[in-house]
C-alpha atoms as a PDB file:
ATOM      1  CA  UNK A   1     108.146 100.291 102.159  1.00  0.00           C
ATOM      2  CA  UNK A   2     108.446 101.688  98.430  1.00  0.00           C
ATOM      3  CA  UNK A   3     109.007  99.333  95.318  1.00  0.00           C
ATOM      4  CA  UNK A   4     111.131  96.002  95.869  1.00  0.00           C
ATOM      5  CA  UNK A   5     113.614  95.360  94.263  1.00  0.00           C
ATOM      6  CA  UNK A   6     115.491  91.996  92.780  1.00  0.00           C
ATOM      7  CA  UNK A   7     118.870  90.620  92.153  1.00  0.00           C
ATOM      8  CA  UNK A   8     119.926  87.326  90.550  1.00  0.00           C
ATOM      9  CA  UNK A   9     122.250  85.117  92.982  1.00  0.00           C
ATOM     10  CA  UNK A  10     124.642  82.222  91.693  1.00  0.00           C
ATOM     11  CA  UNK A  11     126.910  80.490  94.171  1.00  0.00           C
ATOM     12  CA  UNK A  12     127.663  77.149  95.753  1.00  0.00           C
ATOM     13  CA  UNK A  13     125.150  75.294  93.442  1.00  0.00           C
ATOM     14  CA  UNK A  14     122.346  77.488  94.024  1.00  0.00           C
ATOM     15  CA  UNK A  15     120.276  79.534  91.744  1.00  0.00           C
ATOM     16  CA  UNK A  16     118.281  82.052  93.767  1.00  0.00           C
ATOM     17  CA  UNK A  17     116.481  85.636  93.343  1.00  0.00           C
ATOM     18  CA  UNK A  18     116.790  87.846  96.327  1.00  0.00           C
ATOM     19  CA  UNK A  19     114.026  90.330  96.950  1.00  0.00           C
ATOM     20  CA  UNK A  20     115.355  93.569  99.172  1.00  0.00           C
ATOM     21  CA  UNK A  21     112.810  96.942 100.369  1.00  0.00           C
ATOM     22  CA  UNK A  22     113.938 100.227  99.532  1.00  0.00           C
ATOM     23  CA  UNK A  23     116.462 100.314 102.793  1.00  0.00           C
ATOM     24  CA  UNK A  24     118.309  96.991 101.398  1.00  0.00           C
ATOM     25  CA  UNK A  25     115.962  94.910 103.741  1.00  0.00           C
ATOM     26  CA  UNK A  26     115.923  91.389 103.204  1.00  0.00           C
ATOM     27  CA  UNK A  27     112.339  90.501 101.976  1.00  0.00           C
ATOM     28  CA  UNK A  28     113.209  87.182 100.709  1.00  0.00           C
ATOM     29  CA  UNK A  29     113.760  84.905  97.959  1.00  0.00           C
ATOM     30  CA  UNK A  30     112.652  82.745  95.112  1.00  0.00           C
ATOM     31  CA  UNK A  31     114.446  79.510  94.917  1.00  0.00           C
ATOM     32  CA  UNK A  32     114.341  78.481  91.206  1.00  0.00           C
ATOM     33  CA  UNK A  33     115.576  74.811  91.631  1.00  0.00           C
ATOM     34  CA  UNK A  34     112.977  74.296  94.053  1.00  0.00           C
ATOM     35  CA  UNK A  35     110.354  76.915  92.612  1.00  0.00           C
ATOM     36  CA  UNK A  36     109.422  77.875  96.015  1.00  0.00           C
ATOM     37  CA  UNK A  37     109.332  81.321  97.691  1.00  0.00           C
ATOM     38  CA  UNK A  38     110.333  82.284 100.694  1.00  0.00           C
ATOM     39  CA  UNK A  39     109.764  85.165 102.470  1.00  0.00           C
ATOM     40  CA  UNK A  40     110.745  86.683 105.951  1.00  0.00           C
ATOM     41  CA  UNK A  41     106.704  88.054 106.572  1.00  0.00           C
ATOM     42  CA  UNK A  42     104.006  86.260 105.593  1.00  0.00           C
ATOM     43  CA  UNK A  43     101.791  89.239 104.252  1.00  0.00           C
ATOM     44  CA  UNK A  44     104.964  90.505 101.526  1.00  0.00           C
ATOM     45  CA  UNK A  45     104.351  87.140  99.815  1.00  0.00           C
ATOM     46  CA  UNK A  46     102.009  88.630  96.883  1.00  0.00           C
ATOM     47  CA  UNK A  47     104.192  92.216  96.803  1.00  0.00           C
ATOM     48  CA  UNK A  48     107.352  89.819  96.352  1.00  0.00           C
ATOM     49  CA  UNK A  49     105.822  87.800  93.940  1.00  0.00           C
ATOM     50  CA  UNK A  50     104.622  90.377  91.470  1.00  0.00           C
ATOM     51  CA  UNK A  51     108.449  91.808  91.818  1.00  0.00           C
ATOM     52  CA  UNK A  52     109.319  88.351  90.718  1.00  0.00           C
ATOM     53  CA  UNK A  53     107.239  87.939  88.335  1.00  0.00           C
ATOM     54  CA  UNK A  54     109.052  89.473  85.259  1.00  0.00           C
ATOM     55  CA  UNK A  55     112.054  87.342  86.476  1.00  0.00           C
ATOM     56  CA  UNK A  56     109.958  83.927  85.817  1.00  0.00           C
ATOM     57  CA  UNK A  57     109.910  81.630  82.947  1.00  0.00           C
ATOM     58  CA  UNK A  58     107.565  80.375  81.012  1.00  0.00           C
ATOM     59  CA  UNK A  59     104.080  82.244  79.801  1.00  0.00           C
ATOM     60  CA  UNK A  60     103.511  84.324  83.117  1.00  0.00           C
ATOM     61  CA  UNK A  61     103.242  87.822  82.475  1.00  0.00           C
ATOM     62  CA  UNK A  62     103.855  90.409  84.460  1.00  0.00           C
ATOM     63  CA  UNK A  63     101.830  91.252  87.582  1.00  0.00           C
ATOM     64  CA  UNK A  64     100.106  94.766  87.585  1.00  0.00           C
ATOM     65  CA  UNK A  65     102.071  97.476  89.024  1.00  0.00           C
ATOM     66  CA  UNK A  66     102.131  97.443  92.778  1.00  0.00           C
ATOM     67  CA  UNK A  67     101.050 101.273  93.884  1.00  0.00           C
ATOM     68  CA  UNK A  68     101.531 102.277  97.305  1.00  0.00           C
ATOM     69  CA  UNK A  69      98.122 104.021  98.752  1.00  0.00           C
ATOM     70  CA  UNK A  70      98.678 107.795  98.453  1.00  0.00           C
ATOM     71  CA  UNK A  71      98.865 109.629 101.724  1.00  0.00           C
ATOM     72  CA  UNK A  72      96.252 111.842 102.705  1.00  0.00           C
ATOM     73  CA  UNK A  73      96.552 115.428 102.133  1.00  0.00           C
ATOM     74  CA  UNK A  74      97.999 117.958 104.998  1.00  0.00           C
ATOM     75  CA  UNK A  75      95.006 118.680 107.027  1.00  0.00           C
ATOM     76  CA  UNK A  76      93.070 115.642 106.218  1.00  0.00           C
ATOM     77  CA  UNK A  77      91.044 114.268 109.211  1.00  0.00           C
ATOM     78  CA  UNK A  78      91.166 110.425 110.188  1.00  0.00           C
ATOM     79  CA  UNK A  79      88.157 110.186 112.423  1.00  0.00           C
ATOM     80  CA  UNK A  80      86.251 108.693 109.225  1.00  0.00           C
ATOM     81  CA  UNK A  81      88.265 106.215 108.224  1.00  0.00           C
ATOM     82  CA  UNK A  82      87.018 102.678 108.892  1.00  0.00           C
ATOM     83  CA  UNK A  83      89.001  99.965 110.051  1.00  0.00           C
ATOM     84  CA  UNK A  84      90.981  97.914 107.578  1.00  0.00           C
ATOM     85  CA  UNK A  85      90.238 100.365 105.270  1.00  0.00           C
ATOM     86  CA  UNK A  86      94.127 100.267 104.163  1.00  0.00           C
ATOM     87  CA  UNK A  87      94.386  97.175 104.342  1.00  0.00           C
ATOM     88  CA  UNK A  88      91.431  96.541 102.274  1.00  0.00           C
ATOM     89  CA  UNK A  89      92.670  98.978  99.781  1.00  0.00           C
ATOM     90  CA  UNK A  90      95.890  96.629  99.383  1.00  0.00           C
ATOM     91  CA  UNK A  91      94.007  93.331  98.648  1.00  0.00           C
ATOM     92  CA  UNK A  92      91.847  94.858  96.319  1.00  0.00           C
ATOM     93  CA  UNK A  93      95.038  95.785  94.312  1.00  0.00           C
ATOM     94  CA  UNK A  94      96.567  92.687  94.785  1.00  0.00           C
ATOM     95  CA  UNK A  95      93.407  90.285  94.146  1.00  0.00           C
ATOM     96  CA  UNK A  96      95.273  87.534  91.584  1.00  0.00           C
ATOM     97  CA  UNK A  97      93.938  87.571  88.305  1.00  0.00           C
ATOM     98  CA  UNK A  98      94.241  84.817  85.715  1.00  0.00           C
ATOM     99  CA  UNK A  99      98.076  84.966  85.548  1.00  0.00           C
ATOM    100  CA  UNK A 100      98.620  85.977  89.400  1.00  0.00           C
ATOM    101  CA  UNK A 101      96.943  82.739  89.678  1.00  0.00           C
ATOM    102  CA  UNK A 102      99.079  80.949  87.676  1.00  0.00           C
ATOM    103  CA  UNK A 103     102.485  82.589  89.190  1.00  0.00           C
ATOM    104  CA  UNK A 104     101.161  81.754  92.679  1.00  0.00           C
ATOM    105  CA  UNK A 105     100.433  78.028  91.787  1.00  0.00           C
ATOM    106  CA  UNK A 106     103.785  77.476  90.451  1.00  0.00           C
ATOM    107  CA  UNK A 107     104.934  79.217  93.764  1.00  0.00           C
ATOM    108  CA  UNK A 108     103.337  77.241  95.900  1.00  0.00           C
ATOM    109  CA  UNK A 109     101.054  80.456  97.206  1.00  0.00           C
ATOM    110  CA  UNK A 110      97.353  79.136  97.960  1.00  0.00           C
ATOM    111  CA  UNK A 111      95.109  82.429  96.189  1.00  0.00           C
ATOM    112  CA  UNK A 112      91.683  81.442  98.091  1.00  0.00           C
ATOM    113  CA  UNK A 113      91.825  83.860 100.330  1.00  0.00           C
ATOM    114  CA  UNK A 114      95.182  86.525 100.786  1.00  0.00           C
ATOM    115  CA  UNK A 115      97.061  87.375 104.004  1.00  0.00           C
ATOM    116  CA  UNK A 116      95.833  91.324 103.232  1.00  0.00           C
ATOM    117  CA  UNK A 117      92.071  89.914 103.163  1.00  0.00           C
ATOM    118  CA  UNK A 118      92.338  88.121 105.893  1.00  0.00           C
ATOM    119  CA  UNK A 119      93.964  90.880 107.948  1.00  0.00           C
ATOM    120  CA  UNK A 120      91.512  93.317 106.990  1.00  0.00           C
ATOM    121  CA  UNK A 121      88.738  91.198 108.251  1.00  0.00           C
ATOM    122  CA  UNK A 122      90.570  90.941 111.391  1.00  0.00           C
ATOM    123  CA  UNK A 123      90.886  94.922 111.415  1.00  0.00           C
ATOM    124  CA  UNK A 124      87.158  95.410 111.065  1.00  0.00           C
ATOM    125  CA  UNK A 125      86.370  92.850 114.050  1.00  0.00           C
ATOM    126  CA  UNK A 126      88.525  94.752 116.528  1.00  0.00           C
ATOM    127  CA  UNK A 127      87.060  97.457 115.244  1.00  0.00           C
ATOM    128  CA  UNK A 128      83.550  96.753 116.116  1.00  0.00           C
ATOM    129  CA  UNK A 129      84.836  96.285 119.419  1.00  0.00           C
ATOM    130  CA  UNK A 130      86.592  99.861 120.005  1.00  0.00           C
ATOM    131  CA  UNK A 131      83.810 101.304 118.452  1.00  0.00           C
ATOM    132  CA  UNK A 132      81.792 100.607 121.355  1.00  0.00           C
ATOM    133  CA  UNK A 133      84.046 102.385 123.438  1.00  0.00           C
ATOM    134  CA  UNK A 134      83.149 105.557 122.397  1.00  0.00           C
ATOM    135  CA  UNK A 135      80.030 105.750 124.535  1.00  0.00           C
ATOM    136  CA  UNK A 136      82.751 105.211 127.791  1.00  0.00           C
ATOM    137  CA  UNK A 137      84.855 108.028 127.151  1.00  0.00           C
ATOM    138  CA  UNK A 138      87.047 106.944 125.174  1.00  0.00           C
ATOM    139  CA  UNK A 139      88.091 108.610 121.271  1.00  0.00           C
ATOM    140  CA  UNK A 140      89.103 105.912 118.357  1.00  0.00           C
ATOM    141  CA  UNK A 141      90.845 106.163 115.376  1.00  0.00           C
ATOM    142  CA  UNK A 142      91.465 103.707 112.689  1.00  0.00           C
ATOM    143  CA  UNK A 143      93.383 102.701 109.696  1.00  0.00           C
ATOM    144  CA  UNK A 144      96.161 105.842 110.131  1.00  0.00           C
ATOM    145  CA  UNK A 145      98.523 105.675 107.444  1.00  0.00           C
ATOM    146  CA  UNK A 146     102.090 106.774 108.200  1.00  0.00           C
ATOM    147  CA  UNK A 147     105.178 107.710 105.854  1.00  0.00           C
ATOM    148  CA  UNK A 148     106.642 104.368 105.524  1.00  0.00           C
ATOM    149  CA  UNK A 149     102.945 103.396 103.331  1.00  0.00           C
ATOM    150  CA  UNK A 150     102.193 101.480 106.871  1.00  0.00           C
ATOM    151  CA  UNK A 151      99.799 102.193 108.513  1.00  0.00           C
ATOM    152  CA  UNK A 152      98.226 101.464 112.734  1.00  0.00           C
ATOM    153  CA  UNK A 153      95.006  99.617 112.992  1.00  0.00           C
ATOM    154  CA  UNK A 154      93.951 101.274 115.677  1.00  0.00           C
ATOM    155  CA  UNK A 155      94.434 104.433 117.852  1.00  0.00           C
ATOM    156  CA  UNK A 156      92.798 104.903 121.228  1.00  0.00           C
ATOM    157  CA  UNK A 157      92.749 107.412 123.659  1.00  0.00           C
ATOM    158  CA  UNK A 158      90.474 107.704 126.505  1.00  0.00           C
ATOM    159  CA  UNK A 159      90.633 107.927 130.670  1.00  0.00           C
ATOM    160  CA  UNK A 160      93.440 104.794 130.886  1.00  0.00           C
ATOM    161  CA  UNK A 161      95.509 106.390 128.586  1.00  0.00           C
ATOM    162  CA  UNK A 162      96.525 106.447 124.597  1.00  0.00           C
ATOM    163  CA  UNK A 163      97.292 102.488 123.121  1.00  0.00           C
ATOM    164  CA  UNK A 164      97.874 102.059 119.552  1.00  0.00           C
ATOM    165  CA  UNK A 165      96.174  97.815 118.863  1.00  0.00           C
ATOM    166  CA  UNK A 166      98.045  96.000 116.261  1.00  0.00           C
ATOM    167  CA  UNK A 167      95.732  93.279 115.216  1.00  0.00           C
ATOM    168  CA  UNK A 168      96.688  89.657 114.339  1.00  0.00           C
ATOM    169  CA  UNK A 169      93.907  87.529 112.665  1.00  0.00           C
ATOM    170  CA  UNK A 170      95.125  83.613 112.660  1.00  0.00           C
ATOM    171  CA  UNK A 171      92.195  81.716 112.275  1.00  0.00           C
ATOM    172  CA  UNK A 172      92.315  78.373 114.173  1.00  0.00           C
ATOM    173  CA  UNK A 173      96.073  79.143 115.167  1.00  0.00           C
ATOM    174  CA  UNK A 174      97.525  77.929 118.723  1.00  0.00           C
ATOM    175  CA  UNK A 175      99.674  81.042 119.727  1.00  0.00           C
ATOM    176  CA  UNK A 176     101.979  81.292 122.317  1.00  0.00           C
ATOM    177  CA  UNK A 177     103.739  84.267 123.999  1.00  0.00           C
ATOM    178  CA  UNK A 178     106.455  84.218 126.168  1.00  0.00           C
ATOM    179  CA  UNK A 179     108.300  87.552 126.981  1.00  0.00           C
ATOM    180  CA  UNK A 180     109.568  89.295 123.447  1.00  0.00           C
ATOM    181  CA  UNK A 181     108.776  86.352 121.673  1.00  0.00           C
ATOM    182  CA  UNK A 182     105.545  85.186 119.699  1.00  0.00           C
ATOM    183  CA  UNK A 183     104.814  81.604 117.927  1.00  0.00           C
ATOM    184  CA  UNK A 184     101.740  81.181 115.812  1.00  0.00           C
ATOM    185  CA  UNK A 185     101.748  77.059 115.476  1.00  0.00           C
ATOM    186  CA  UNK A 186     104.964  76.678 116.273  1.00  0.00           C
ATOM    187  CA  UNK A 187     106.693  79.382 114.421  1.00  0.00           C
ATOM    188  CA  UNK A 188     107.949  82.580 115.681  1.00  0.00           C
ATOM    189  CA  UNK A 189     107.140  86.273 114.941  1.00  0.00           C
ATOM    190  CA  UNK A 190     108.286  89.500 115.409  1.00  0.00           C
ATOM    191  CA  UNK A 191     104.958  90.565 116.882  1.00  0.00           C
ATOM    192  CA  UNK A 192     105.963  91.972 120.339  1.00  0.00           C
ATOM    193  CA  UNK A 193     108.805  93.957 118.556  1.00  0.00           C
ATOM    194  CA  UNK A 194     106.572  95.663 116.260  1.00  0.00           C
ATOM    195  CA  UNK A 195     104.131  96.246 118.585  1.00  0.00           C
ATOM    196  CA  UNK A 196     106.562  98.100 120.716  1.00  0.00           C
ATOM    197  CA  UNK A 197     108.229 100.029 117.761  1.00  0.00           C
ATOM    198  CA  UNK A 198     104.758 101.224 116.883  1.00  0.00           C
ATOM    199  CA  UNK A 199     103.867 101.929 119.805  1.00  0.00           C
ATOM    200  CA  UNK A 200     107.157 103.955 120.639  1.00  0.00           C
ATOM    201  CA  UNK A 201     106.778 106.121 117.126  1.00  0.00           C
ATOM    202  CA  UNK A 202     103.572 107.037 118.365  1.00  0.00           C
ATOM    203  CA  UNK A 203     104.482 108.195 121.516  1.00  0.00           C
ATOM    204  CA  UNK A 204     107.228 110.728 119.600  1.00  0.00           C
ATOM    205  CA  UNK A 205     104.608 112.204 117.489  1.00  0.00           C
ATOM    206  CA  UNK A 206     101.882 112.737 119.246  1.00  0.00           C
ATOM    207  CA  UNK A 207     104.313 114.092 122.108  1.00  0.00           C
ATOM    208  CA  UNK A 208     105.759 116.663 119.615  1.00  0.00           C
ATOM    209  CA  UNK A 209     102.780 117.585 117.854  1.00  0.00           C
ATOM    210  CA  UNK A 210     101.063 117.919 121.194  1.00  0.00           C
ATOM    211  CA  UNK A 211     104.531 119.762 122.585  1.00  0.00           C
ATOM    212  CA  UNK A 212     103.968 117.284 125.846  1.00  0.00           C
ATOM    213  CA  UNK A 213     105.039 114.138 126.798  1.00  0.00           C
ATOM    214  CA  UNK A 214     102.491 111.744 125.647  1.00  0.00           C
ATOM    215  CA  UNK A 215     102.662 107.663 126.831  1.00  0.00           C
ATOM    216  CA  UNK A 216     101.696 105.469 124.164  1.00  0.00           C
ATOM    217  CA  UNK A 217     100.863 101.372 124.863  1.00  0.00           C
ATOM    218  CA  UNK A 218     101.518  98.762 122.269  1.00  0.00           C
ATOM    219  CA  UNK A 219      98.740  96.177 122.272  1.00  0.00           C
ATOM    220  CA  UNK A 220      98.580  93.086 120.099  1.00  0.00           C
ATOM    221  CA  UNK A 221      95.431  91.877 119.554  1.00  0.00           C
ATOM    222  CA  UNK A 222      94.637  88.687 118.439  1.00  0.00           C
ATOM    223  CA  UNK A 223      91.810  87.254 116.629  1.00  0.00           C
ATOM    224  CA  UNK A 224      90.041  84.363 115.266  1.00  0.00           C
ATOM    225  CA  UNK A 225      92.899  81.990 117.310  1.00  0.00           C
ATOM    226  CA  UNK A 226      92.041  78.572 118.725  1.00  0.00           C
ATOM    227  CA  UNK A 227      94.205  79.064 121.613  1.00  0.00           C
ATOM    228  CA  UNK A 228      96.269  81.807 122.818  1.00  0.00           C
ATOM    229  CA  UNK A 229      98.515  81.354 125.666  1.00  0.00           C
ATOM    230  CA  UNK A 230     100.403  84.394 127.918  1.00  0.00           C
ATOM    231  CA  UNK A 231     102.916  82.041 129.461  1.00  0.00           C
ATOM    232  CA  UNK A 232     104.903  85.680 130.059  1.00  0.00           C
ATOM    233  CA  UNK A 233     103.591  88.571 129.524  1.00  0.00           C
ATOM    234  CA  UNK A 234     105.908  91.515 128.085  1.00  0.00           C
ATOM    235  CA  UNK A 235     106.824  94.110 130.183  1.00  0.00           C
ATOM    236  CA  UNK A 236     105.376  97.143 127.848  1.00  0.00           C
ATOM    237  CA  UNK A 237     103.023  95.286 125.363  1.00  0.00           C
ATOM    238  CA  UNK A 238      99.712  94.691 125.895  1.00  0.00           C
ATOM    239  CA  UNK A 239      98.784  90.803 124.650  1.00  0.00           C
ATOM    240  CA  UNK A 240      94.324  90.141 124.302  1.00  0.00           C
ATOM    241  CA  UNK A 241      91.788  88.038 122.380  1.00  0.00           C
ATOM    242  CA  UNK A 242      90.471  91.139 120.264  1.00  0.00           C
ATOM    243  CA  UNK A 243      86.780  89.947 121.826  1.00  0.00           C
ATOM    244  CA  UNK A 244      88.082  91.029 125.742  1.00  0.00           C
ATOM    245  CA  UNK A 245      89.534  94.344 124.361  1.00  0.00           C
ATOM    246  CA  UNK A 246      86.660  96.294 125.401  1.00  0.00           C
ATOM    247  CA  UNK A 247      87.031  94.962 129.555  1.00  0.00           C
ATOM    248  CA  UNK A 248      90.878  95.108 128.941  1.00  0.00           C
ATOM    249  CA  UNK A 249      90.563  98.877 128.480  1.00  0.00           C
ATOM    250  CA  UNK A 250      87.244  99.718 130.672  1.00  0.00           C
ATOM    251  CA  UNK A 251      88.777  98.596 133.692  1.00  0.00           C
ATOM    252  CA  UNK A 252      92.357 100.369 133.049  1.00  0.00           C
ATOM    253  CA  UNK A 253      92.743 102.574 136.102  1.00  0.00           C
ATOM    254  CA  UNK A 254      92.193 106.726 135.335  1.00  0.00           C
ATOM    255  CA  UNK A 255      95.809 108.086 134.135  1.00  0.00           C
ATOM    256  CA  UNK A 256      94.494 110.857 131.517  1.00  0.00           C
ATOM    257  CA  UNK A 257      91.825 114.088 132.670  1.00  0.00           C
ATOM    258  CA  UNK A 258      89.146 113.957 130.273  1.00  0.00           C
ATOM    259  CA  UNK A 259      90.966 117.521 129.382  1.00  0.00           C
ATOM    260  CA  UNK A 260      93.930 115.507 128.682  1.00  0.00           C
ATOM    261  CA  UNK A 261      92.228 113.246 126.357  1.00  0.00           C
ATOM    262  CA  UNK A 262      90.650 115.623 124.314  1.00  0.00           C
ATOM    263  CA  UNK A 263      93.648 117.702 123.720  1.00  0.00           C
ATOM    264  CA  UNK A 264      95.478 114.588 122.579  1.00  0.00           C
ATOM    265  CA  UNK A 265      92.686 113.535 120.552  1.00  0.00           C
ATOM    266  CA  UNK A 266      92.812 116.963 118.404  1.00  0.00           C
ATOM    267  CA  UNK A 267      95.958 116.363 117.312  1.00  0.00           C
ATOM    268  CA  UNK A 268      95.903 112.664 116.659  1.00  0.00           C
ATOM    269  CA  UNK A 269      92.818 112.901 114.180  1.00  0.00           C
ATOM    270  CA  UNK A 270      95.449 115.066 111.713  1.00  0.00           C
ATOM    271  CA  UNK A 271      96.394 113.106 109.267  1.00  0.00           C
ATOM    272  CA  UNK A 272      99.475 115.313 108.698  1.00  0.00           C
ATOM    273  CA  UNK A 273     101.297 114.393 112.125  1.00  0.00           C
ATOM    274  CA  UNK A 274     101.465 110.992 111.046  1.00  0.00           C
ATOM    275  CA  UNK A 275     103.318 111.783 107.649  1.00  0.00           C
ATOM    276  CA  UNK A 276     106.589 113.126 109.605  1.00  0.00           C
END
């Protein structure tokens, strides 16, 4: 996503900072009135605030850089990276220290345990499960990081085809899908849509790095919930507790040769494919 970037906004009575991405995406915004963030996803709440942070009053300092994770060299193999690696990587760099703390109180942001944490926990419980696959056939990747400094969880290719497994970890949440759209408690998220678009980039590169057309699955994986409920399921995503993933994919019917798989497999573990 590349550095963020911040603008002062004064109209109608309000006295705002607008955080954009490198594309001029909306990340959110710090109402100073209210001294409360707000951000469009969840996990860019400690990336916006230590964009913010020079902007702030009072004796917070500034935040320490935010580095994206460099991208492995051209050749690099993936099959040993572990899951939520990445992610891992990220929370390490942006564990709040003393004045982090402080920013984040005034913010409103609880610092007990991150959304990058948290999601790397998740990461490594799903992948425990499609570990176990490999004894069944079936090839796993993890943690593949991509261009954008994004990265898929998971990669999987074995004799029901190749799924890329976006995990969600929402402890204690009641989540709801219906169609294209998501709710965690109540509140809706782009989920399904990223799922897909993941999914859908996958599917281009491995089919032109493998010079064959290559069917990629989007599957959203969800753990740690109270509840989850598939009122209506998607038509090309994939929706699981991350602890039925294993059955979910054992009991796919056949639609890759184990010829198939292997060739596929070759070129996924390049780490250079994924940096196109």
């Amino acid at each position: 996503m590349g550095e963020l970037t911040v603008k002062e906004w004064k109209r109608y009575g309000k006295d705002r900072l607008y955080i954009t991405d490198s594309t001029g995406g909306n990340v959110g915004y710090y109402d100073r009135q209210t001294s409360k963030l707000h951000v469009e996803d969840p996990d860019m709440q400690y990336r916006a605030l230590a964009a913010l942070t020079p902007f702030l009053s009072g004796d917070i300092r500034a935040l320490a850089h935010v580095v994206e994770s460099a991208p492995p060299a051209s050749g690099t193999d993936l099959t040993n990276n572990i899951a939520g690696g990445a992610v891992s990587e990220r929370a390490a760099e942006l564990s709040p220290g003393r004045f982090q703390r402080i920013a984040a109180k005034l913010l409103g942001i609880r610092t007990e345990a991150t959304s990058w944490e948290v999601g790397a926990a998740g990461e490594r419980r799903v992948g425990d499960r499609l570990d176990r696959l490999k004894g069944h056939g079936w090839s796993v990747l993890h943690s593949i990081p991509l261009k954008s400094g994004a990265d898929i969880d998971h990669l999987i290719i074995g004799p029901g085809g190749v799924f890329t497994i976006n995990t969600k970890h929402h402890p204690g949440a009641r989540v709801t899908a219906k169609g294209d759209f998501v709710r965690v408690n109540g509140q809706l998220n782009h989920y399904i849509r990223n799922s897909r678009h993941e999914a859908s980039a996958a599917a281009r590169r491995l089919t032109s790095a493998c010079r064959m057309p290559v069917g990629v699955t989007g599957v959203l994986a969800f753990v740690g919930v109270q509840s989850l409920s598939v009122k209506e399921p998607p038509v090309d995503v994939l929706i699981a507790p991350g602890e039925r993933l294993e059955r979910l994919f054992l009991t796919a019917p056949q639609t890759l040769s184990p010829d198939m798989q292997q060739r596929i497999y070759a070129v996924a573990r390049r780490g250079e494919i994924w940096l196109s």
